[in-house]
N, C-alpha and C. Protein backbone atom coordinates (compact mmCIF):
# COMPACT_ATOMS: atom_id res chain seq x y z
N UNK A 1 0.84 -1.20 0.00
CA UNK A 1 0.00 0.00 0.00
C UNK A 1 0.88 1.25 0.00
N UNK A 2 0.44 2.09 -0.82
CA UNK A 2 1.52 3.05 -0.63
C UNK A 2 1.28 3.88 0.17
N UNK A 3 2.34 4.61 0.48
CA UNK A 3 2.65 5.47 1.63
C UNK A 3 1.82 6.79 1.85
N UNK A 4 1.65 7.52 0.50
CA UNK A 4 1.20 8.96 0.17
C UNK A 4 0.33 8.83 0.09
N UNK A 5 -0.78 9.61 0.51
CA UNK A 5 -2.42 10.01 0.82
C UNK A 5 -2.91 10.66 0.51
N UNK A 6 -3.68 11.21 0.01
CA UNK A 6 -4.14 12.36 -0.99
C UNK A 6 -5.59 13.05 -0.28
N UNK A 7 -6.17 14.06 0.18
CA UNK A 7 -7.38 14.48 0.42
C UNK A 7 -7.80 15.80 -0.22
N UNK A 8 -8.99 16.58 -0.11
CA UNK A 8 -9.64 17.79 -0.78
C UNK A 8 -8.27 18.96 0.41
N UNK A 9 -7.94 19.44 0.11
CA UNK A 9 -7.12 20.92 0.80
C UNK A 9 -8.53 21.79 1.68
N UNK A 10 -9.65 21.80 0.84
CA UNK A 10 -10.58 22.49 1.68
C UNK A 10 -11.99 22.61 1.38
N UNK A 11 -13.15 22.34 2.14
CA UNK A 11 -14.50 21.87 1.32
C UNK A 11 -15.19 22.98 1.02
N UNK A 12 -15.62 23.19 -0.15
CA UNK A 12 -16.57 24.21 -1.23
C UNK A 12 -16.77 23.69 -1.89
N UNK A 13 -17.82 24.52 -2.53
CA UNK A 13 -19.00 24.62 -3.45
C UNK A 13 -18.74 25.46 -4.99
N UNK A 14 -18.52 24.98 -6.06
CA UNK A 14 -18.39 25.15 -7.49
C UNK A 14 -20.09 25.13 -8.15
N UNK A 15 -20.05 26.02 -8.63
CA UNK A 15 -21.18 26.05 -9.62
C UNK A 15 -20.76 26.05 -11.26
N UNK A 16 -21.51 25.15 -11.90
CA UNK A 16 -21.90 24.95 -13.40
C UNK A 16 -22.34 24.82 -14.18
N UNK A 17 -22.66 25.81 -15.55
CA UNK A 17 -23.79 25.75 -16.17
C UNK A 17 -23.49 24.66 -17.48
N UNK A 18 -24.08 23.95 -18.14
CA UNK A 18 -24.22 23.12 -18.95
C UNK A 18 -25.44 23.29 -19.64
N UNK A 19 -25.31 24.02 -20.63
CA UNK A 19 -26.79 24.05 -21.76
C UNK A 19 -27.77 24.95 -20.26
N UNK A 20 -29.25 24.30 -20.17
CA UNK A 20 -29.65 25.10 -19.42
C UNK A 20 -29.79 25.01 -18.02
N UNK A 21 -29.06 23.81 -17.69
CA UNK A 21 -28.86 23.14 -16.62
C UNK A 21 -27.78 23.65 -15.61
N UNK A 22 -27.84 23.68 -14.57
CA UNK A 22 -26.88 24.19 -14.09
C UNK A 22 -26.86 23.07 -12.61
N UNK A 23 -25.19 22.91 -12.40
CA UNK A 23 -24.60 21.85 -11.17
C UNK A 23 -23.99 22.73 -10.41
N UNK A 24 -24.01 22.30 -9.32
CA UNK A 24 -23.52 22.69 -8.03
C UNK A 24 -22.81 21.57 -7.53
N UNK A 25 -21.37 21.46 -7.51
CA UNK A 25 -20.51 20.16 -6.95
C UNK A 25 -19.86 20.72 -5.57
N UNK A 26 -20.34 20.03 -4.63
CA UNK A 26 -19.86 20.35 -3.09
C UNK A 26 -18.52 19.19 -2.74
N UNK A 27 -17.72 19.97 -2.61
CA UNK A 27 -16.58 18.62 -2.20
C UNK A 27 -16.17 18.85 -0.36
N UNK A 28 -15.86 17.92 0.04
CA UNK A 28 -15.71 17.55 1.45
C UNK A 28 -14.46 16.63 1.62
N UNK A 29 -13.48 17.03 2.93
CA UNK A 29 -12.42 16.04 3.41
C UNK A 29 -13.22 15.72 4.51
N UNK A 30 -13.56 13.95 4.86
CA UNK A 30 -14.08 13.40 6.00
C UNK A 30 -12.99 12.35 6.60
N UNK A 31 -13.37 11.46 7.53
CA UNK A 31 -12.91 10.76 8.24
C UNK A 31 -13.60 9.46 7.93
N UNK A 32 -14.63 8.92 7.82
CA UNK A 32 -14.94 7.55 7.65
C UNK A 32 -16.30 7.52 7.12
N UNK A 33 -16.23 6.49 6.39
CA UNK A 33 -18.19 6.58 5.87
C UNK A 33 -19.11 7.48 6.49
N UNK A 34 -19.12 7.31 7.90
CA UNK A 34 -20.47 7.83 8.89
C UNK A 34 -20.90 9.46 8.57
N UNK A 35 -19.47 9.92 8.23
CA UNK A 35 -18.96 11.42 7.99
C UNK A 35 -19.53 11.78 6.34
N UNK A 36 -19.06 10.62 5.50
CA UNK A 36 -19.19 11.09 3.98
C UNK A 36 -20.72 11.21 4.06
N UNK A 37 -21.61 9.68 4.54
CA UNK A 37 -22.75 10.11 4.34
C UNK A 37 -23.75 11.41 5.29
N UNK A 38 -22.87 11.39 6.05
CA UNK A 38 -23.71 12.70 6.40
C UNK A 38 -23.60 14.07 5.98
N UNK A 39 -22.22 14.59 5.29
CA UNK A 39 -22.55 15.16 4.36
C UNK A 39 -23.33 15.33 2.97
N UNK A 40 -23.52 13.80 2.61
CA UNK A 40 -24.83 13.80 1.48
C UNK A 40 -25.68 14.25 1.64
N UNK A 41 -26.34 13.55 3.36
CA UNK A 41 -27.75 14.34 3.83
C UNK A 41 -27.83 15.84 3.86
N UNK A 42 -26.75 16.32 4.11
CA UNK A 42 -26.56 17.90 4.56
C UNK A 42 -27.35 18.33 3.35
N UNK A 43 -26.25 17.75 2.28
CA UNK A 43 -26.77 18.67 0.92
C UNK A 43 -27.88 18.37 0.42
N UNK A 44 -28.83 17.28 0.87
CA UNK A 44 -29.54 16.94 0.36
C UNK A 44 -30.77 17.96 0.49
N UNK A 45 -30.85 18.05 2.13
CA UNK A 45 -31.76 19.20 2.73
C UNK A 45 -30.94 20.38 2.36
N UNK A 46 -30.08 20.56 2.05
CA UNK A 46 -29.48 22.05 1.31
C UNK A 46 -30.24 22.84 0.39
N UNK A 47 -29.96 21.73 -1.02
CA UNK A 47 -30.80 21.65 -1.77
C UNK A 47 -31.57 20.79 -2.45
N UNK A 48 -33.30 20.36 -1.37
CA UNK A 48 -33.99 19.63 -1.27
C UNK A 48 -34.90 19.11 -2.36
N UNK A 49 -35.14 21.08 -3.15
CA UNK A 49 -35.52 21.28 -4.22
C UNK A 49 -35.12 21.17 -5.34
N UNK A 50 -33.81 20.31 -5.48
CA UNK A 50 -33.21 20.00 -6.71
C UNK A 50 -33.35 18.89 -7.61
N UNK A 51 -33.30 19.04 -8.46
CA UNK A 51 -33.57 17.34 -9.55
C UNK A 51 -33.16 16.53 -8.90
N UNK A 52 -31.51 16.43 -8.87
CA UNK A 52 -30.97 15.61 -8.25
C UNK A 52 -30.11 15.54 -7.22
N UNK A 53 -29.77 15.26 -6.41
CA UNK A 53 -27.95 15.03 -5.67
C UNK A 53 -27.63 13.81 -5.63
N UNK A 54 -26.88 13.98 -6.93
CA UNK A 54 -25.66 12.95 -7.19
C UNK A 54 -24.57 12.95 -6.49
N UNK A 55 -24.10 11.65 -5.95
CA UNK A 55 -23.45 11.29 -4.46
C UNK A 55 -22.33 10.54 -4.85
N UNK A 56 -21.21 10.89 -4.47
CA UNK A 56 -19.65 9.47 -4.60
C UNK A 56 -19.17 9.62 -3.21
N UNK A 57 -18.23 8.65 -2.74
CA UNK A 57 -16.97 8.63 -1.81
C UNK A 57 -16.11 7.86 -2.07
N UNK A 58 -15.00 7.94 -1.31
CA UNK A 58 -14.09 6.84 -1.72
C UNK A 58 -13.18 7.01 -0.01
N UNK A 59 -13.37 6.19 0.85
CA UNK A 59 -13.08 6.41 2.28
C UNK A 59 -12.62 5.11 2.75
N UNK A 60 -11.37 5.59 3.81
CA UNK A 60 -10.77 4.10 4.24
C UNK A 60 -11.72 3.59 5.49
N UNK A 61 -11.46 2.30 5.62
CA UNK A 61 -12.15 1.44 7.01
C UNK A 61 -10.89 0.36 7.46
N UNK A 62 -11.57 0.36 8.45
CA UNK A 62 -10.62 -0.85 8.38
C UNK A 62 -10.10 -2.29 7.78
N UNK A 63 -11.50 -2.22 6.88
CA UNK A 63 -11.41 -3.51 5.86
C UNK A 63 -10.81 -3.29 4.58
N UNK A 64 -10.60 -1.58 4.38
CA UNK A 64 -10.11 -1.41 3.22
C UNK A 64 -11.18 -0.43 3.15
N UNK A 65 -10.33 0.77 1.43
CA UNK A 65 -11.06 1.38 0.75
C UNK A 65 -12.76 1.15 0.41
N UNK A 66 -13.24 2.18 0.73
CA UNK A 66 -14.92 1.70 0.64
C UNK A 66 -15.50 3.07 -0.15
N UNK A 67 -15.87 2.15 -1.63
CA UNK A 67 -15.79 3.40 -2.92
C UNK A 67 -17.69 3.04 -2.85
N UNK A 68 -17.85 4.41 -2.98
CA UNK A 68 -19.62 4.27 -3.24
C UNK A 68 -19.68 5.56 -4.36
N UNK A 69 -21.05 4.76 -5.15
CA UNK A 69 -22.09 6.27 -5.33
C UNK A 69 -23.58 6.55 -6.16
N UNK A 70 -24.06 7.55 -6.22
CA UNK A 70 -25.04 7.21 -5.89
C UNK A 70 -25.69 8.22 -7.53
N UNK A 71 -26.35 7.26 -7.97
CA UNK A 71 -27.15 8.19 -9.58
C UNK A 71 -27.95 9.22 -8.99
N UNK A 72 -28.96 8.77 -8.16
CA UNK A 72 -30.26 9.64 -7.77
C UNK A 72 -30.96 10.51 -8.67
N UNK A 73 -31.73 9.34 -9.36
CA UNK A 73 -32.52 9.28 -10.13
C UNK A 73 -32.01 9.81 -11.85
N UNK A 74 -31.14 9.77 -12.13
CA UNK A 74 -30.22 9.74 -13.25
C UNK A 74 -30.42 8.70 -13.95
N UNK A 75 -30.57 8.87 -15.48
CA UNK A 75 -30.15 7.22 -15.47
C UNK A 75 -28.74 6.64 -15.36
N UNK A 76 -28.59 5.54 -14.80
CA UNK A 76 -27.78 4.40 -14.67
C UNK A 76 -26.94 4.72 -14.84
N UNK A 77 -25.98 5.31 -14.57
CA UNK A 77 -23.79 5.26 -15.30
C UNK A 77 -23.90 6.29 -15.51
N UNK A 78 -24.48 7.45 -15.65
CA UNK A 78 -24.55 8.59 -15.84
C UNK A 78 -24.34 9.83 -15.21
N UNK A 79 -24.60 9.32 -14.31
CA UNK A 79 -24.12 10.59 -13.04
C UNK A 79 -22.69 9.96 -11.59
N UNK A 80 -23.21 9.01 -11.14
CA UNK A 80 -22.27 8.74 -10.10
C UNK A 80 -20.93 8.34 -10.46
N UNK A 81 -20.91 7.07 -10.98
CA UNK A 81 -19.64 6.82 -11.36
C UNK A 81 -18.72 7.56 -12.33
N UNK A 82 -19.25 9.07 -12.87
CA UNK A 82 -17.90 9.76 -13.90
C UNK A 82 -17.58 10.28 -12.03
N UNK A 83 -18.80 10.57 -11.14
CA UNK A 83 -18.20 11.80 -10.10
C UNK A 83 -17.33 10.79 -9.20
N UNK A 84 -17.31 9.79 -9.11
CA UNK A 84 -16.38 8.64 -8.63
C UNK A 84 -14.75 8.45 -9.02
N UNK A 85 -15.37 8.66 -10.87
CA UNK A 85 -13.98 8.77 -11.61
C UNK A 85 -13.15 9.99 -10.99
N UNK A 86 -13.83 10.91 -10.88
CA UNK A 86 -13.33 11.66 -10.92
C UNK A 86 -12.19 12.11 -9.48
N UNK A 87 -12.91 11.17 -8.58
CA UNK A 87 -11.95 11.66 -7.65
C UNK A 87 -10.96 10.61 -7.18
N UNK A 88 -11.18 9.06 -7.93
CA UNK A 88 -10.21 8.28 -7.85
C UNK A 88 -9.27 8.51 -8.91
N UNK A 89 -9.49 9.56 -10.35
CA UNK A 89 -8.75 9.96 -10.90
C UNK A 89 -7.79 11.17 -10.33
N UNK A 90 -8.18 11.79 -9.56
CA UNK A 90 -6.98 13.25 -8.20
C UNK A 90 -6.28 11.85 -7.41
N UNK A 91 -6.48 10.45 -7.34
CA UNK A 91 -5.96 9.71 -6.45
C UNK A 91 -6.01 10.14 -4.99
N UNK A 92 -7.69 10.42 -4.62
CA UNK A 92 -8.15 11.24 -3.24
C UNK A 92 -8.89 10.00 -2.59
N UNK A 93 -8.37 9.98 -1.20
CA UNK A 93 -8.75 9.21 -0.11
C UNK A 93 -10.01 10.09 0.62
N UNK A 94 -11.06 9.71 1.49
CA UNK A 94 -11.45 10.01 2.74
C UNK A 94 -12.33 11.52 1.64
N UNK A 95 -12.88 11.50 0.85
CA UNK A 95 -13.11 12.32 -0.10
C UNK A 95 -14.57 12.01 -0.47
N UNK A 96 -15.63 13.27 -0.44
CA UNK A 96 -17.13 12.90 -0.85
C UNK A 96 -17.25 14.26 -1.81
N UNK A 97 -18.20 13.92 -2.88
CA UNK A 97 -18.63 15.09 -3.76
C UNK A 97 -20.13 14.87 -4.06
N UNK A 98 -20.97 15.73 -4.24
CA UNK A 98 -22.19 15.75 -4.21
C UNK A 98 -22.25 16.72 -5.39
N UNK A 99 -22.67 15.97 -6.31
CA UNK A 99 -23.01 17.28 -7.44
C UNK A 99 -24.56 17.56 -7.78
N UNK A 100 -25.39 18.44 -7.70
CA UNK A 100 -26.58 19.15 -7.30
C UNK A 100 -26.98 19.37 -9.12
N UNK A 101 -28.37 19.07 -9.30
CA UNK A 101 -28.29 19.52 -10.68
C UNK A 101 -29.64 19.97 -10.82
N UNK A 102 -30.19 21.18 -11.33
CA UNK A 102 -31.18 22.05 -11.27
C UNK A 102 -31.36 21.91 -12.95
N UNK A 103 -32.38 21.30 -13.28
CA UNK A 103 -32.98 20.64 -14.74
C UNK A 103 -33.34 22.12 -14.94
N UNK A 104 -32.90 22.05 -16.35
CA UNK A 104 -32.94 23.24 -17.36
C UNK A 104 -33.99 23.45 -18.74
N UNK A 105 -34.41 22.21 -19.16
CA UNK A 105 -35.27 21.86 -19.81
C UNK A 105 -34.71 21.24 -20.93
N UNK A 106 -33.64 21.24 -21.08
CA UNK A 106 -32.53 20.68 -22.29
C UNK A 106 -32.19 19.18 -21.75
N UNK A 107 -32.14 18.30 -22.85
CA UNK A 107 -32.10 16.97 -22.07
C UNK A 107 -30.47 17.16 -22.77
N UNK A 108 -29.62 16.40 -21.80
CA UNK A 108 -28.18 16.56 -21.86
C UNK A 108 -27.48 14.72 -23.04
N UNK A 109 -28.85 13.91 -22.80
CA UNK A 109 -28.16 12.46 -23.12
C UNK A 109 -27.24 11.72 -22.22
N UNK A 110 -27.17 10.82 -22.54
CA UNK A 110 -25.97 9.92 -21.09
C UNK A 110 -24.33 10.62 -21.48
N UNK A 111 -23.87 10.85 -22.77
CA UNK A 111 -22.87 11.26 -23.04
C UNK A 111 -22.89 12.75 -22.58
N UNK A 112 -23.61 13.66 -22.33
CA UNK A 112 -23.78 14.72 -22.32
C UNK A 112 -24.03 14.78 -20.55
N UNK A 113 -24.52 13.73 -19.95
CA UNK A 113 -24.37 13.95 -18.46
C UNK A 113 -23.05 13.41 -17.52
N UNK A 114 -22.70 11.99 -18.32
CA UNK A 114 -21.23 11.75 -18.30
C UNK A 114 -20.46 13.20 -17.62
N UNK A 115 -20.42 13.72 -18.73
CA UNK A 115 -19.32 15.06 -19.21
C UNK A 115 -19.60 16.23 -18.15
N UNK A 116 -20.55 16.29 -18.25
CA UNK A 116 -21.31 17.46 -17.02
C UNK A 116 -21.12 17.15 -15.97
N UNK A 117 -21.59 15.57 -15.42
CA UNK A 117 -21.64 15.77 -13.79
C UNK A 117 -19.84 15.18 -13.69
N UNK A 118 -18.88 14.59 -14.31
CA UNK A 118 -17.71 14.45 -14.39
C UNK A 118 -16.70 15.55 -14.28
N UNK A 119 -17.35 16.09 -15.23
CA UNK A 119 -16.68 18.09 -15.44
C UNK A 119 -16.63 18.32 -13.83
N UNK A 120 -18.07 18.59 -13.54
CA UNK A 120 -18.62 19.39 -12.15
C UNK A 120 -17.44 19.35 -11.37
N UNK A 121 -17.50 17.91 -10.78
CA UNK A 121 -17.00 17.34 -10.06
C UNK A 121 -15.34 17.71 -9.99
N UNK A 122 -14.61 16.96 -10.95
CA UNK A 122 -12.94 17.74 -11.43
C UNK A 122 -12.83 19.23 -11.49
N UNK A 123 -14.36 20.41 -11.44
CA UNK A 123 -14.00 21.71 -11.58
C UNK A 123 -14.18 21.57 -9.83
N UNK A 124 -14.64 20.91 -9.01
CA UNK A 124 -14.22 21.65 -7.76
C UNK A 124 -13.25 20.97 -6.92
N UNK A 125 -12.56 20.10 -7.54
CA UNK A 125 -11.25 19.05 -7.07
C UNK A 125 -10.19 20.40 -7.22
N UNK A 126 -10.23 20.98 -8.21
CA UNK A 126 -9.46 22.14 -8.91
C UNK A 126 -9.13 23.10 -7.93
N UNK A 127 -10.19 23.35 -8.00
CA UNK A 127 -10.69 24.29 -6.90
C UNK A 127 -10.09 24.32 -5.12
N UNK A 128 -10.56 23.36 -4.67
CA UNK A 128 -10.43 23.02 -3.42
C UNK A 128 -8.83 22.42 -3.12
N UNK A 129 -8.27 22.05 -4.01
CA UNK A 129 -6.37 21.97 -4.43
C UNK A 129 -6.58 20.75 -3.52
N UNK A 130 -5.18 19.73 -3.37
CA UNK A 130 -5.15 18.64 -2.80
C UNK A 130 -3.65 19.03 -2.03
N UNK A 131 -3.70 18.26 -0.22
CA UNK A 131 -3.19 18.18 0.42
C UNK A 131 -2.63 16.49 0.70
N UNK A 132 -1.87 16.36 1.44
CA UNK A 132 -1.18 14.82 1.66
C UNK A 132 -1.84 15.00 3.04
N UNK A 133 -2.44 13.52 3.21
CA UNK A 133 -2.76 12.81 4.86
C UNK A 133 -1.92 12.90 5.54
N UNK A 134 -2.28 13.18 7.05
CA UNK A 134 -0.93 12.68 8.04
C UNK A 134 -1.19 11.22 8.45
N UNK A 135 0.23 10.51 8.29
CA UNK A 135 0.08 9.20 8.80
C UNK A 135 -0.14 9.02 10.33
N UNK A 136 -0.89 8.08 10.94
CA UNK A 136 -1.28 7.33 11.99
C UNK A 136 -1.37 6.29 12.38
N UNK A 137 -0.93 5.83 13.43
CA UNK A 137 -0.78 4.18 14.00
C UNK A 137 -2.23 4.14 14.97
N UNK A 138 -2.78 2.91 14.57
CA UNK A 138 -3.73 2.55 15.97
C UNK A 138 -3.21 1.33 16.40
N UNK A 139 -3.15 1.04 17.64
CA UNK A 139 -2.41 0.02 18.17
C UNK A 139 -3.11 -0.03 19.51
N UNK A 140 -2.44 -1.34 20.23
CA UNK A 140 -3.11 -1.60 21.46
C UNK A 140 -1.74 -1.68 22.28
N UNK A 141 -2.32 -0.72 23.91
CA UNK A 141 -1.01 -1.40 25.14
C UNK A 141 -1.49 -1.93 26.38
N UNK A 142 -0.78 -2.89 26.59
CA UNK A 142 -1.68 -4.27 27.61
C UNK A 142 -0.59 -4.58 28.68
N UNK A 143 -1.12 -4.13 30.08
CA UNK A 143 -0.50 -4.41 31.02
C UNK A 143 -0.74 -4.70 32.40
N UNK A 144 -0.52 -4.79 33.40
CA UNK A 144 -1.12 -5.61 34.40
C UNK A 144 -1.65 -4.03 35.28
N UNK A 145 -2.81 -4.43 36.00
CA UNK A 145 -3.35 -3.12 36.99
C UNK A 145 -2.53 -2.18 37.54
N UNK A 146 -1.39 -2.42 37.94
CA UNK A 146 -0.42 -1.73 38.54
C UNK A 146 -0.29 -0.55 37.27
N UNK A 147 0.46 -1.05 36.36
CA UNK A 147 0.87 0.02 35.38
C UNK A 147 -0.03 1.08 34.18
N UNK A 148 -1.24 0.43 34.11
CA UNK A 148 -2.53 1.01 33.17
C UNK A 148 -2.40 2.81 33.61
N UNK A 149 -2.56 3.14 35.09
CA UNK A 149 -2.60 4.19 35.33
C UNK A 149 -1.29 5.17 34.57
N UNK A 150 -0.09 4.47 34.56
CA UNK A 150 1.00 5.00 33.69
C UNK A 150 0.68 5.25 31.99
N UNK A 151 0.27 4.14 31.63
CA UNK A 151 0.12 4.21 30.16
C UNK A 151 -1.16 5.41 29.56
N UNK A 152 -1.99 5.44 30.79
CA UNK A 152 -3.16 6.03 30.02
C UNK A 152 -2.57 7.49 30.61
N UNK A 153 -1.47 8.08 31.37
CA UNK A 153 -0.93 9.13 31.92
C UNK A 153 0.07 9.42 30.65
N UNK A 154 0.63 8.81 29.93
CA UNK A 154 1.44 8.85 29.07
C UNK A 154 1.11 8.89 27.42
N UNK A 155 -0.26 7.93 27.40
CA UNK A 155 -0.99 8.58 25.97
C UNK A 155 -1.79 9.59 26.46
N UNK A 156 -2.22 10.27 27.47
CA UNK A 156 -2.96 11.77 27.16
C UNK A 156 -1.74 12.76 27.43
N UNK A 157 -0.74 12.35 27.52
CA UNK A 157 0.57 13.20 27.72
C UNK A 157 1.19 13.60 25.67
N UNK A 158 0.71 12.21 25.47
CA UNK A 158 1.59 12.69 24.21
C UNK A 158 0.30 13.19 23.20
N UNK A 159 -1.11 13.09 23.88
CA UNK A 159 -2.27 13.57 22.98
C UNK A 159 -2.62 12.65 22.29
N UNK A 160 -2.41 11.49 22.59
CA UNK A 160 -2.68 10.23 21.80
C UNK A 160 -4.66 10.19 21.81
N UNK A 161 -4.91 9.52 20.48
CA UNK A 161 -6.47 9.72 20.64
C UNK A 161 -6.92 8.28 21.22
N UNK A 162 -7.96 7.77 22.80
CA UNK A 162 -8.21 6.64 23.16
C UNK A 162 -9.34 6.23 22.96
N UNK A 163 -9.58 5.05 22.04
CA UNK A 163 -10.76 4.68 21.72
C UNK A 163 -11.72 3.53 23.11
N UNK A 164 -10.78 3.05 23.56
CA UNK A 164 -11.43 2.16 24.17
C UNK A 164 -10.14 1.64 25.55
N UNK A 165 -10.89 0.92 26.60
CA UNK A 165 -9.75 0.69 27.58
C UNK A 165 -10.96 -0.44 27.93
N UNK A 166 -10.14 -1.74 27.97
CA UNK A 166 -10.80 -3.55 28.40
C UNK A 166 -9.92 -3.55 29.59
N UNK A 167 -10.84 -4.20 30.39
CA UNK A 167 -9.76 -5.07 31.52
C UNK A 167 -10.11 -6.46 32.01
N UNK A 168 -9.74 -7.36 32.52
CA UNK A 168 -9.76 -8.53 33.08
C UNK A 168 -8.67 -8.60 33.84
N UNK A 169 -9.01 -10.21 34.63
CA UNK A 169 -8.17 -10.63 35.81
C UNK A 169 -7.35 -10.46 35.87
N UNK A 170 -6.46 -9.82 34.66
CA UNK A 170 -5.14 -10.01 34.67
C UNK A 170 -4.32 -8.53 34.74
N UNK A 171 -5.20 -7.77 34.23
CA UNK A 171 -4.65 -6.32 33.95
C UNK A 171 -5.76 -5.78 32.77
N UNK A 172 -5.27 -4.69 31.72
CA UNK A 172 -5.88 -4.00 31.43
C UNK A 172 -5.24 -3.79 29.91
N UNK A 173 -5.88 -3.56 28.80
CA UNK A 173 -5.40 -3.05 27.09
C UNK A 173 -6.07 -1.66 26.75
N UNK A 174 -5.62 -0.83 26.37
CA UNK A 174 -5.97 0.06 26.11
C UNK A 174 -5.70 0.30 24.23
N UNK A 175 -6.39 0.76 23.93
CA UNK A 175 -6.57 0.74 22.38
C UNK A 175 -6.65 2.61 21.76
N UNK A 176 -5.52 2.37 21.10
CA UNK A 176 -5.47 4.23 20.90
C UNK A 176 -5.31 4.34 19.29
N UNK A 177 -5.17 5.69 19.10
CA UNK A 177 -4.54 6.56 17.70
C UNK A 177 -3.40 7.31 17.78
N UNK A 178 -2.60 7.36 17.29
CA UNK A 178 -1.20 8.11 17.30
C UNK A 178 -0.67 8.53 16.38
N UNK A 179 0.47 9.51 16.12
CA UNK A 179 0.53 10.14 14.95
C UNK A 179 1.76 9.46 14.33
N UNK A 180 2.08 9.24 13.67
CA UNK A 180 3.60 8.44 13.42
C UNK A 180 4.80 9.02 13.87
N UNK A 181 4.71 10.10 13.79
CA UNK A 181 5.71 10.79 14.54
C UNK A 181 6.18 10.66 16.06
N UNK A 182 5.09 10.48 16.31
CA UNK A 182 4.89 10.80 17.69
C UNK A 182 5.05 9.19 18.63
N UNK A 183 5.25 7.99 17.39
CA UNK A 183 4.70 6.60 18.06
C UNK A 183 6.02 6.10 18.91
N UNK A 184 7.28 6.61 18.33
CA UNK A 184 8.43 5.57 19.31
C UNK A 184 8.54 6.47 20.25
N UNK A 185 8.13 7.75 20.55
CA UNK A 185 8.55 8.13 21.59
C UNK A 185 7.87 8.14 22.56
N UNK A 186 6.27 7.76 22.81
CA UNK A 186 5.64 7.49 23.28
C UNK A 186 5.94 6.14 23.72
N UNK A 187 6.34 5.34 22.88
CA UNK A 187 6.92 3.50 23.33
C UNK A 187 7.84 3.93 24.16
N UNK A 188 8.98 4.77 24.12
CA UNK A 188 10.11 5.02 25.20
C UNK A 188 9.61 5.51 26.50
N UNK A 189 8.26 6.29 26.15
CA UNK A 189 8.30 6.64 27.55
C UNK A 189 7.25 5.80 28.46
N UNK A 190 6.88 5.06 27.59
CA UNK A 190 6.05 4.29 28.62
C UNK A 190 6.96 3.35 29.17
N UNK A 191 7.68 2.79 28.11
CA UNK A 191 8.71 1.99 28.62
C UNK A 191 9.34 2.33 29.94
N UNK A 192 9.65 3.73 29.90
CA UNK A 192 10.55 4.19 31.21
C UNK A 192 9.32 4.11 32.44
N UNK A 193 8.09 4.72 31.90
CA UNK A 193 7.67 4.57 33.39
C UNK A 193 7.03 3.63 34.01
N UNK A 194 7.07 2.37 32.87
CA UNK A 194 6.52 1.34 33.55
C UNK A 194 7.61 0.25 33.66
N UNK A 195 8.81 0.51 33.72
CA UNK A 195 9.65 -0.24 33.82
C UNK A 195 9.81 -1.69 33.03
N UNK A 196 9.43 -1.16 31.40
CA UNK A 196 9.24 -2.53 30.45
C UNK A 196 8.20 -3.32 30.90
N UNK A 197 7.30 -2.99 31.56
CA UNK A 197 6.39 -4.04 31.85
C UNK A 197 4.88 -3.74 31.11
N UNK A 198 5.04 -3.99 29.89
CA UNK A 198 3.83 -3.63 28.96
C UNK A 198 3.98 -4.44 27.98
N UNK A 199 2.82 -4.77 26.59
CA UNK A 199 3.17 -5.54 25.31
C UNK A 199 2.37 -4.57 24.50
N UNK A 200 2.98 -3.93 23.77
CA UNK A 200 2.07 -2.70 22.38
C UNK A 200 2.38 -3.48 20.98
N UNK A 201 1.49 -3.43 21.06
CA UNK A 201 1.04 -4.28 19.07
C UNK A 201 0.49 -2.67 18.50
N UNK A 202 0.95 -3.33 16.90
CA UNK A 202 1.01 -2.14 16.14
C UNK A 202 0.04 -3.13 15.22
N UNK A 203 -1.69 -2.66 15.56
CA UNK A 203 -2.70 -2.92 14.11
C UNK A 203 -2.67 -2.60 13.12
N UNK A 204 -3.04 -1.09 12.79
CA UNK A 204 -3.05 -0.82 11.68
C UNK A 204 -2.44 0.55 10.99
N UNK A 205 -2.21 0.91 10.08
CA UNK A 205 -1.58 2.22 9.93
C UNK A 205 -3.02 3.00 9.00
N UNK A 206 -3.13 4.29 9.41
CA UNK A 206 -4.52 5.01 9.04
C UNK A 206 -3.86 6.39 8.65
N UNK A 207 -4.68 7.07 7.83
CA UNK A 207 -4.25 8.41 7.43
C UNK A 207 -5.85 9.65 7.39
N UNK A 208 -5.14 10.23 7.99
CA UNK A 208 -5.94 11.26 8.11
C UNK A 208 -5.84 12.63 7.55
């Protein structure tokens, strides 16, 4: 997987006229599905009154890249997947576009909506310029009752983000986010204050 990450630099709104039709492509940098689709809804009640809002993402999970999108009421291949192309063509992660289309009375054809809601879409990729992800580790650190109080003193020390903290008979795992930068030195210092008495597994690497 490669290293470099690609997202929107900053989310706005592009307008475009096509014959008598005119699109509105909203682009957005999110964090995980839950995020992309709720910006759909946003725009949807934005503009409620519109023909259509045509919907893409392309967002990591933990199972992998999770590419969607959505015609809404288009026909078939015509609207979602050019606005799909379009942003797996910028090679953009964690990325949603909603292109808005206010019927003009001119019928555009599938080749002619292709081009339009595809256009839309690449005119506000343009627009909004592209930035690189920062890399992130989520990982787990597991250690006996005595030392938990250290570790969880030492990831809100280094600002580490904590999703969750399990315990049983034995001690306690705590499950975080970290920045890559930030990950061996956080291992050193827990190390120091718990006197090596911890086990940190490294799950997965995430970009934000």
């Amino acid at each position: 997987m490669s290293e470099k990450k690609l997202k929107p630099a900053k989310n706005l709104e592009i307008r475009n006229k096509v014959k008598d039709s005119k699109f509105y492509a909203s682009i957005f940098s999110v964090n995980n599905r839950s995020e992309a689709e709720e910006k759909i809804e946003e725009i949807k009640n934005k503009y409620s009154d519109a023909s259509h809002n045509v919907s893409a993402f392309r967002v990591e999970s933990e199972s992998g890249i999770i590419e969607y999108f959505d015609d809404d009421g288009e026909p078939a291949g015509s609207s979602g997947p050019p606005v799909l192309d379009a942003i797996k063509g910028a090679d953009l992660i964690n990325t949603v576009i909603v292109v808005t289309r206010y019927f003009g009375g001119t019928k555009l054809g599938i080749g002619g909506l292709i081009r339009a809601y595809g256009n839309s879409a690449r005119m506000a990729i343009n627009e909004a310029g592209i930035e690189e992800l920062n890399k992130f580790f989520l990982f787990s650190v597991e250690s006996d009752f005595n030392q938990i109080g250290n570790i969880l003193g030492q990831l809100e020390a280094h600002k580490a983000e904590i999703l969750n903290t399990f315990y049983n008979e034995k001690g306690g795992t705590v499950k975080s986010i970290i920045s890559s930068e930030d990950y061996e030195h956080l291992q050193r210092d827990i190390r120091e204050k718990t006197g090596d008495k911890f086990s940190l597994k490294l799950e997965k690497t995430l970009f934000r």
